[in-house]
C-alpha atoms as a PDB file:
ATOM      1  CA  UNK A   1      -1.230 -42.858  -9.960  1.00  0.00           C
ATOM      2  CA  UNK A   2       2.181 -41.916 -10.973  1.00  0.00           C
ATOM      3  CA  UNK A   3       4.257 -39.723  -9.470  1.00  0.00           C
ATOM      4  CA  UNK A   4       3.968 -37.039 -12.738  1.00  0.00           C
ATOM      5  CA  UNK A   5       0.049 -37.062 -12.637  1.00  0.00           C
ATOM      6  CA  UNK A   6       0.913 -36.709  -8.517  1.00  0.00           C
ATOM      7  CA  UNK A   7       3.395 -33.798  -9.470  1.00  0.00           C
ATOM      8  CA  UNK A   8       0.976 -32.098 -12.155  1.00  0.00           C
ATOM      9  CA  UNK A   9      -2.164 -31.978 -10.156  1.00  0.00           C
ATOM     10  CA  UNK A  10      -0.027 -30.429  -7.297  1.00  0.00           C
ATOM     11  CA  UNK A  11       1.458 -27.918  -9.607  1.00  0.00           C
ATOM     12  CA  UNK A  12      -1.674 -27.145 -10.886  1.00  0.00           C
ATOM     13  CA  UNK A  13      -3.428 -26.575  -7.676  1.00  0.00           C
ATOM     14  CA  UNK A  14      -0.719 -24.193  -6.213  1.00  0.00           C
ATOM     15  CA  UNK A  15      -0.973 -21.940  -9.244  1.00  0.00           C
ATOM     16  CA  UNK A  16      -4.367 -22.043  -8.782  1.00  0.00           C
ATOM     17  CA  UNK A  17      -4.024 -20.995  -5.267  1.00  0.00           C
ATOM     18  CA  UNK A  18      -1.820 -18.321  -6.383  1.00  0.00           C
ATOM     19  CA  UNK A  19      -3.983 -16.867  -8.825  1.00  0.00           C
ATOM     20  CA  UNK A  20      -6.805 -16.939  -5.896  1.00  0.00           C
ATOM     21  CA  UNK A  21      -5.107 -15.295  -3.141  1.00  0.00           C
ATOM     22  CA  UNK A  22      -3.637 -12.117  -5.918  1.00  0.00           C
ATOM     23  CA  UNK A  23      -7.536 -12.206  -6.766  1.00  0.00           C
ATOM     24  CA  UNK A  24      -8.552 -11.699  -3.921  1.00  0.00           C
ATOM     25  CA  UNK A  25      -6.189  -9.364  -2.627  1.00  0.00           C
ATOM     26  CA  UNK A  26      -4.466  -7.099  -5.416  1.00  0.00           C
ATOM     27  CA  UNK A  27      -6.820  -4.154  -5.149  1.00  0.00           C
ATOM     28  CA  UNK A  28      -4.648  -1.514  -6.626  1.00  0.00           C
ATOM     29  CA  UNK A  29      -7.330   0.875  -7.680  1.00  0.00           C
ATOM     30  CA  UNK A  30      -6.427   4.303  -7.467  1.00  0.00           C
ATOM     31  CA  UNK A  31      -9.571   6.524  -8.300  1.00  0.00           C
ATOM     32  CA  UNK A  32     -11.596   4.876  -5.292  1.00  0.00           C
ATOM     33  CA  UNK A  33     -12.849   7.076  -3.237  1.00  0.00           C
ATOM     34  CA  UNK A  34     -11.167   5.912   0.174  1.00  0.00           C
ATOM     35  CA  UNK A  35      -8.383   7.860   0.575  1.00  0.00           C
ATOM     36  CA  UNK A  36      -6.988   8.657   4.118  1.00  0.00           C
ATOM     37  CA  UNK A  37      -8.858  11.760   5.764  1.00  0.00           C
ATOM     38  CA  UNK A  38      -6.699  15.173   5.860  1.00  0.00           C
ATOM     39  CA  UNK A  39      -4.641  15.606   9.401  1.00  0.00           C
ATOM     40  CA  UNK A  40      -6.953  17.768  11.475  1.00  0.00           C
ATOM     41  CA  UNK A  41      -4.279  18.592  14.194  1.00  0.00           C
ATOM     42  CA  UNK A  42      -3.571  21.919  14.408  1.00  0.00           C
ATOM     43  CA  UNK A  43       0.314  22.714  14.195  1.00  0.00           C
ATOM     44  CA  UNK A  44       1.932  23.964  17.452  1.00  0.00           C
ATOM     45  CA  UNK A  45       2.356  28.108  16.643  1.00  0.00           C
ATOM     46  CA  UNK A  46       6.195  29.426  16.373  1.00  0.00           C
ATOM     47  CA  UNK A  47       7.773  31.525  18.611  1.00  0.00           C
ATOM     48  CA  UNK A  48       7.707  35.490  16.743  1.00  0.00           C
ATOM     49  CA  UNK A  49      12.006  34.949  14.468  1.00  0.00           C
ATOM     50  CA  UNK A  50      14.122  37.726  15.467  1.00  0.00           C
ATOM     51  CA  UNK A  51      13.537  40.445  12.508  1.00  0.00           C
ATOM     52  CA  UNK A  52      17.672  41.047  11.131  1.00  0.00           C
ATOM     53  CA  UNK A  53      18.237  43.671   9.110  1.00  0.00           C
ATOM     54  CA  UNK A  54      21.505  45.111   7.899  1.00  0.00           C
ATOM     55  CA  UNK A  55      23.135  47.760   9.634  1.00  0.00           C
ATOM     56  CA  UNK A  56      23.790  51.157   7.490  1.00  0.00           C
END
């Protein structure tokens, strides 16, 4: 075997491994239906603002 069949068939097989893992794991899609729930926490309630109005 010489060392550019060696070098090729490497090449070769870590493209292929490449190609394999993005396969496997590039799911982009956005119009699945698994979006994150909506926050159900209820926000703490303010304090009543002081009401400032302009003197006359």
């Amino acid at each position: 075997m010489t060392p550019y069949f060696a070098l090729g068939r490497a090449l070769v097989a870590a493209i292929a491994l490449s190609l394999t893992l993005a396969a496997c794991g590039g799911d982009d899609d956005s119009d699945d239906d698994t979006a994150s729930p909506p926050e159900t926490e209820q926000p703490e309630p303010q304090p009543p603002q002081p009401q400032l109005r302009c003197a006359p």
